[in-house]
Protein backbone atom coordinates (compact mmCIF):
# COMPACT_ATOMS: atom_id res chain seq x y z
CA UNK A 1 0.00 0.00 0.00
CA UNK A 2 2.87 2.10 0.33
CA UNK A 3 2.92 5.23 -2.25
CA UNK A 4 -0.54 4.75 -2.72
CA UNK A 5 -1.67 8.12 -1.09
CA UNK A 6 -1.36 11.60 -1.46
CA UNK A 7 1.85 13.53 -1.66
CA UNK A 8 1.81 15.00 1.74
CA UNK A 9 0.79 11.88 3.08
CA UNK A 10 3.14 9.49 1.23
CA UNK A 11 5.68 10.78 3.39
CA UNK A 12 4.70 9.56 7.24
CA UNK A 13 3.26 6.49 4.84
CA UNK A 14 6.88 5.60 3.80
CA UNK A 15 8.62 6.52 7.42
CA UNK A 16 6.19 3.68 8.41
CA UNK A 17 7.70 1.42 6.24
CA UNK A 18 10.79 2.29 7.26
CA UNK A 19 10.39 1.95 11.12
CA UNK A 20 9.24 -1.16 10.08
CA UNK A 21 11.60 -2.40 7.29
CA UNK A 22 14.64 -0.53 8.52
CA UNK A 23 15.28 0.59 4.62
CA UNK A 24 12.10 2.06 3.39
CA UNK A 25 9.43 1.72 0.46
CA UNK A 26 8.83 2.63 -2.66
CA UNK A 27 11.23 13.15 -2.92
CA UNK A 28 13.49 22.40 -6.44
CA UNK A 29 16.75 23.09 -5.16
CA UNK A 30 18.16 21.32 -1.82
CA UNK A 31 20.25 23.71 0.52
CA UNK A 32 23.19 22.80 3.02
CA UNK A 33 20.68 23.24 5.88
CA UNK A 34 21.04 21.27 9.00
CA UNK A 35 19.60 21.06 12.53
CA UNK A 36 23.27 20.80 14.38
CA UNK A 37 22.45 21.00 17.48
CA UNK A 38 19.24 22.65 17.27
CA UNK A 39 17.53 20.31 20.42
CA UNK A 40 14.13 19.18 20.08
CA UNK A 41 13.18 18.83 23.62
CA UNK A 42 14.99 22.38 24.77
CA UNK A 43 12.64 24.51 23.15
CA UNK A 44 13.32 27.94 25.70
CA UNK A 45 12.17 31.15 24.51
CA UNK A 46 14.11 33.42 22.84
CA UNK A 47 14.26 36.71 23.25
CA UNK A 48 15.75 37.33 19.84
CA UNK A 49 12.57 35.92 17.76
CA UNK A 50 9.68 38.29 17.86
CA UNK A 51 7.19 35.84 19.35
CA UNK A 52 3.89 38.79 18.85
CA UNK A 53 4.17 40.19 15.22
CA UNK A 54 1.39 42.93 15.19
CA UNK A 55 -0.53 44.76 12.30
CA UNK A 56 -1.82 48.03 13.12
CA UNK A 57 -1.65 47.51 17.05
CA UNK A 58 -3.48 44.28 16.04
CA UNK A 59 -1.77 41.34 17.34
CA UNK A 60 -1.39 38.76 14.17
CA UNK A 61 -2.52 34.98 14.96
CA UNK A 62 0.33 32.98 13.08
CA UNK A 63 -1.79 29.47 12.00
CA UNK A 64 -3.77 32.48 9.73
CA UNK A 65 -0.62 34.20 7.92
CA UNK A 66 0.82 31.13 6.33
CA UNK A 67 -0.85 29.12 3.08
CA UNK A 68 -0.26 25.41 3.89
CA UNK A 69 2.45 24.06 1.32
CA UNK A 70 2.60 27.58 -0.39
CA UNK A 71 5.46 27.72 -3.01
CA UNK A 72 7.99 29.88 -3.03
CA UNK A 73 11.12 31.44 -5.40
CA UNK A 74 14.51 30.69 -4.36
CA UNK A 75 14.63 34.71 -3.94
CA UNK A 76 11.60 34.52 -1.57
CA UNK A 77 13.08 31.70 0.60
CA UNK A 78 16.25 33.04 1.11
CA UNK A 79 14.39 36.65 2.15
CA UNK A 80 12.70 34.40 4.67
CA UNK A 81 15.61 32.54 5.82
CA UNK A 82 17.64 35.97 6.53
CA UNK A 83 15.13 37.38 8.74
CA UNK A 84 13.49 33.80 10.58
CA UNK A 85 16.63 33.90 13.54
CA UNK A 86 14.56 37.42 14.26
CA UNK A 87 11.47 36.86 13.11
CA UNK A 88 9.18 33.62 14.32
CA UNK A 89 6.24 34.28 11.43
CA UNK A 90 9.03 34.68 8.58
CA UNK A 91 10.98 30.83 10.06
CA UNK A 92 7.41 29.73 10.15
CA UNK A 93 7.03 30.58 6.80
CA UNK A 94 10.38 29.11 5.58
CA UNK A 95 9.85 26.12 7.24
CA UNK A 96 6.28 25.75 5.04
CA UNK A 97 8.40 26.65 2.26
CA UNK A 98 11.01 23.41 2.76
CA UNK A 99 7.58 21.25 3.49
CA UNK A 100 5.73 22.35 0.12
CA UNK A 101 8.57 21.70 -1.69
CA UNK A 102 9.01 17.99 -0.76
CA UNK A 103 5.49 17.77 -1.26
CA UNK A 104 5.67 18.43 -4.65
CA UNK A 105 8.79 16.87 -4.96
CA UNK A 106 8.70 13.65 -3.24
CA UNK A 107 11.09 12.16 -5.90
CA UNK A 108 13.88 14.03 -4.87
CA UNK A 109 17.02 12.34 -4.14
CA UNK A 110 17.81 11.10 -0.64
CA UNK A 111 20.99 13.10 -0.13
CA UNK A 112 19.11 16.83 -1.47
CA UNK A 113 15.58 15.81 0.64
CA UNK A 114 17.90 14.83 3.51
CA UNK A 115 19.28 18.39 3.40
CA UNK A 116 15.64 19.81 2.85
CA UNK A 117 13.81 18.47 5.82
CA UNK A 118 16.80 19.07 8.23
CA UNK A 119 16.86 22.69 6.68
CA UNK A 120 13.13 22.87 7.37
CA UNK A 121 13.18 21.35 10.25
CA UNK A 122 15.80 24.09 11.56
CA UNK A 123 12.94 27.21 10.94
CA UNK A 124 9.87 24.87 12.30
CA UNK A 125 12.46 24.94 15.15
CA UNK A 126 12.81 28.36 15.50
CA UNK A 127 8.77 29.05 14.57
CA UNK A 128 8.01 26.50 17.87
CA UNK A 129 10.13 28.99 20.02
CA UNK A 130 8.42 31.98 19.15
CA UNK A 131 5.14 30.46 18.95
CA UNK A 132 4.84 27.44 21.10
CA UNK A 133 1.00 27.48 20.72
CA UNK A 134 0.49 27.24 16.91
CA UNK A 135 -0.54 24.21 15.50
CA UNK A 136 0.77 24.80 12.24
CA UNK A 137 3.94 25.14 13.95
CA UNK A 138 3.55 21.68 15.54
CA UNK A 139 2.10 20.10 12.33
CA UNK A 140 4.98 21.36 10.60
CA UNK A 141 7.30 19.61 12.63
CA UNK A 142 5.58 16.77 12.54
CA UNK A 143 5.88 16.68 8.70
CA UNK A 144 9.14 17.10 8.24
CA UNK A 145 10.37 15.01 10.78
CA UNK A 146 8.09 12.00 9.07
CA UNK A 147 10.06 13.10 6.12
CA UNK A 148 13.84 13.08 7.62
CA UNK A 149 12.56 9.40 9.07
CA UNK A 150 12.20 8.21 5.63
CA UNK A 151 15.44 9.75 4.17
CA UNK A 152 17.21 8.63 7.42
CA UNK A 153 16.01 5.07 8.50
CA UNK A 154 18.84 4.29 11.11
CA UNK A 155 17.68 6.75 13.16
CA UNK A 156 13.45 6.18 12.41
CA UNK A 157 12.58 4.36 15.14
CA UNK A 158 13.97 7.37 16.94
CA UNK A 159 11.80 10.03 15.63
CA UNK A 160 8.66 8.33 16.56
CA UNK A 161 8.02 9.99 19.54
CA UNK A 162 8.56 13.16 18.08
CA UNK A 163 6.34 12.85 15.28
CA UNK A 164 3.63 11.58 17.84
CA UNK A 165 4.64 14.38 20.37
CA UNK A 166 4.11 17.39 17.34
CA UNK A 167 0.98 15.86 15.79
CA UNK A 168 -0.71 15.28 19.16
CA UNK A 169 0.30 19.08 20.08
CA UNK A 170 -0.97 20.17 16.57
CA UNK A 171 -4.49 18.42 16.85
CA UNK A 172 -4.63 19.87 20.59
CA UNK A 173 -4.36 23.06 19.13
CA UNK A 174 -5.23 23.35 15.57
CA UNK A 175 -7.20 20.15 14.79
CA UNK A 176 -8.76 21.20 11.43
CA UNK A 177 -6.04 21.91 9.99
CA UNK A 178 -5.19 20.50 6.38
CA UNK A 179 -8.91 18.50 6.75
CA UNK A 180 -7.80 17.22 9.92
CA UNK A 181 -4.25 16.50 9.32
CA UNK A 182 -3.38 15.90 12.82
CA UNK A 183 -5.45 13.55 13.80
CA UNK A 184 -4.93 12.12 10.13
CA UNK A 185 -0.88 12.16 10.84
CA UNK A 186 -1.43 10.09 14.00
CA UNK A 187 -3.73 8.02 12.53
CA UNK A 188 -1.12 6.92 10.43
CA UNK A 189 1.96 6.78 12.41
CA UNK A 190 -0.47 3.78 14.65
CA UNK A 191 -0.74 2.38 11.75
CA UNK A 192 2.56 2.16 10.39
CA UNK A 193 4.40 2.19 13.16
CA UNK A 194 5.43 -1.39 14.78
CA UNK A 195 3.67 -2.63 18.34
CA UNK A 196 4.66 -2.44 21.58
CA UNK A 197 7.21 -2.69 22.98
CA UNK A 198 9.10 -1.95 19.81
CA UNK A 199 7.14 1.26 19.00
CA UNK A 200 3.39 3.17 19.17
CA UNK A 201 2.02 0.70 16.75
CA UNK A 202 -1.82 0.03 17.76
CA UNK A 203 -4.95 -0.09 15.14
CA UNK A 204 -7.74 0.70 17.35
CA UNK A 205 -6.02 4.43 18.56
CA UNK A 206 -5.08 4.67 14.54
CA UNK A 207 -9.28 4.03 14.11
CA UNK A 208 -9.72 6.46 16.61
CA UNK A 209 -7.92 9.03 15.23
CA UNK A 210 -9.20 8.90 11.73
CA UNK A 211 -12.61 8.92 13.24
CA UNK A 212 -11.49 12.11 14.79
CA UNK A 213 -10.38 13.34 11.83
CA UNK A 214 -13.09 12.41 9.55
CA UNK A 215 -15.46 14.68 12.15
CA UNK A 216 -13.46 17.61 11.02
CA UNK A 217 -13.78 16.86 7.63
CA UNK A 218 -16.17 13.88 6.49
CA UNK A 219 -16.03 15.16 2.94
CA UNK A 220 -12.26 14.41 3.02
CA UNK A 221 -11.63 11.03 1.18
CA UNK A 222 -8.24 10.54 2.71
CA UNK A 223 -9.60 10.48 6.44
CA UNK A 224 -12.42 7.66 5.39
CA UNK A 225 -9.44 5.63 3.28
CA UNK A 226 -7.38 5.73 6.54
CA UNK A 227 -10.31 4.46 8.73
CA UNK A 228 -10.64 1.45 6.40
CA UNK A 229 -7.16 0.65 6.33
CA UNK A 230 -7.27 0.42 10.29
CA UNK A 231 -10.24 -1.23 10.56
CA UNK A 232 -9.01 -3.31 7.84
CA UNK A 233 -5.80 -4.04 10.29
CA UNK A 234 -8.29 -4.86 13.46
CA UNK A 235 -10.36 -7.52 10.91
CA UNK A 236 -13.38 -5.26 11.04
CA UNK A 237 -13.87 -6.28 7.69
CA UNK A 238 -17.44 -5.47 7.62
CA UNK A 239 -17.24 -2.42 9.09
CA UNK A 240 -14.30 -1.18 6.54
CA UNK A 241 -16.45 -2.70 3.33
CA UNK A 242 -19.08 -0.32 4.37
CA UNK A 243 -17.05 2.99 4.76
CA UNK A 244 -15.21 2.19 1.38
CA UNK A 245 -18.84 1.88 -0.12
CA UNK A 246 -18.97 5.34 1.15
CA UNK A 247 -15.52 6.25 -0.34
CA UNK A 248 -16.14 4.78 -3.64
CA UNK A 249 -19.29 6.59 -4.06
CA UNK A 250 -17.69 9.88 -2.93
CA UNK A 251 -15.16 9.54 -5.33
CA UNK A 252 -17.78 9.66 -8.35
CA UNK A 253 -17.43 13.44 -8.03
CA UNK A 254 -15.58 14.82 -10.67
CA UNK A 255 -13.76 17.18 -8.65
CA UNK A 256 -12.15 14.45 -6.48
CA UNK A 257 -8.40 13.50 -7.75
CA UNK A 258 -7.32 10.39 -9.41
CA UNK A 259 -5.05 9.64 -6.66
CA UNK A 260 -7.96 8.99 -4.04
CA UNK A 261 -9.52 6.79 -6.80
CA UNK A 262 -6.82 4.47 -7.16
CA UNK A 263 -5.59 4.27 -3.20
CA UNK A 264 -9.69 3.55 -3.16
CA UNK A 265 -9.82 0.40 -5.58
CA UNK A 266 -6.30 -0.97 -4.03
CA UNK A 267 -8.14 -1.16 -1.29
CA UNK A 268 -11.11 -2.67 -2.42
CA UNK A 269 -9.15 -5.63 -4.24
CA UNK A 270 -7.40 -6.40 -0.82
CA UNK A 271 -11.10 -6.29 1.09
CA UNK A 272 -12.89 -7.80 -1.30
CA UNK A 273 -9.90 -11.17 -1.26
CA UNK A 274 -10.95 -11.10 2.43
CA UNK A 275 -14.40 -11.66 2.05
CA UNK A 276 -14.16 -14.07 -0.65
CA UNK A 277 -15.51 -17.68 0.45
C-alpha cells in the first residue's frame, strides 16, 4: 500500500515502512541546511525571535498568515531565511516553504531531501520557540520530521516519539487543519508504526484518530481511506467494506483526484480477497 496516497501523506506512509523495514518503500533546489544542534526537547524562549508580530496595534494569529504548502522562489526563501533567527512568522514561513517543496517533490534524491527536511526542520524549530502554541507550527514539525525518518532510516525508530509528540500538540491546538491533518498524521503513524514494545504501533487508537479526523472533515476522502485501512488491520472487515462503499461513491465526483480513486480500488481488491468464500 505504500505510495498509494497523497503527496503529503506518502511521506509519514513511507517513514512507516521504514520503522518497520529498517530501509524504506517505494522526494526544487536542496540547501546545506542542518539542525546541528538545534535540540528538540529544549525549546526555551528566545528573546531574539519576535514571538507577537502585530498589524496596526493588532496582534497577528500565526496558524492564519501562512498558506499550507505555499510555493515559493529561491529569492523569496532566502528573504525568509535571513530574517526567521529574528522573526518567528518569517521561520514559520520558511519552514512551510522546505515542506511544500518535498510535497511536490517527493522524488527528490535522498541526499538533497535529507538536506531539505533538516533545513526545514531548523525554521519549524525556531517558529516553535516563538510560537509554542500554533498548531501549524507543531504540524509542521511533525511533517518534516516524518520526512527526515524516511530519508534517514537508522535513526526512524527514533523520531517516533517526536512525530507523535508534534501531531498530538498540533491536533490539541489546531485540529482542522489540512482536513484534519493531525489527527490524520497520527492516525497513520499507529498504523505504520510497529507494536509495543518496539514502537506506538496500535490499530484501534489509529481508528480512533481517523474517526477524529473524519469529524473535522467527512467530505475528506483521505480520512475515510485511513479508517478502512485500520479497521481493515483490526479484521473489522465489515465495518471497513461499508465505509469504502462510502468512499467509492464519494469519489464519483468529478472534482475528487485520481489519486484517491486508485488508493480507493487498491483497497477494495485487498477487502474484497478477504471476504471471498
Amino acid at each position: 500500500m505504500c505510495g498509494a496516497r497523497l503527496n503529503h501523506i506518502a511521506p509519514l506512509m513511507l517513514a512507516g515502512c521504514v520503522l518497520i523495514l529498517l530501509s524504506g518503500c517505494g522526494g526544487r533546489l536542496a540547501r546545506e541546511g542542518s539542525l546541528q544542534g538545534a535540540g528538540l526537547d529544549d525549546r526555551s524562549t528566545s528573546q531574539d525571535v519576535d514571538a507577537q508580530p502585530s498589524r496596526g496595534g493588532e496582534t497577528i494569529y500565526p496558524d492564519d498568515e501562512v498558506n499550507l504548502w505555499d510555493y515559493c522562489s529561491e529569492a523569496e526563501l532566502e528573504e525568509l531565511e535571513s530574517l526567521a533567527e529574528q522573526d518567528g512568522l518569517k521561520a514559520m514561513k520558511a519552514a512551510n516553504c522546505y515542506a511544500g517543496l518535498i510535497v511536490r517533490n517527493p522524488e527528490l534524491s535522498k541526499s538533497k531531501g535529507l538536506a531539505t527536511v533538516q533545513a526545514g526542520r531548523k525554521y519549524a524549530e525556531i517558529a516553535l520557540r516563538a510560537f509554542p502554541e500554533s498548531g501549524l507550527a507543531h504540524y509542521l514539525m511533525a511533517h518534516l520530521t516524518a520526512y527526515e525518518a524516511e530519508r534517514n532510516p537508522t535513526r526512524g525508530l527514533q523520531m517516533v516519539p517526536i512525530i507523535e509528540k508534534e501531531a498530538v500538540m498540533a491536533a490539541s491546538l489546531n485540529p482542522p487543519i489540512d482536513h484534519g491533518g493531525p489527527d490524520r498524521m497520527l492516525g497513520e503513524l499507529y498504523l505504520r508504526a510497529p507494536g509495543f514494545p518496539m514502537s506506538v504501533g496500535d490499530s484501534e487508537k489509529s481508528a480512533a484518530h481517523f474517526r477524529k479526523a473524519m469529524t473535522l472533515d467527512p467530505d475528506y476522502p483521505e480520512n475515510r481511506l485511513g479508517l478502512v485501512e485500520a479497521l481493515m488491520a483490526q479484521e473489522e472487515n465489515g465495518e471497513a467494506c461499508n465505509e469504502l462503499s462510502t468512499v467509492i461513491a464519494g469519489l464519483m465526483r468529478p472534482d475528487q483526484p485520481k489519486a484517491f480513486s486508485q488508493s480507493a480500488l487498491n483497497l477494495m481488491k485487498k477487502l474484497c480477497a478477504r471476504l471471498e468464500p
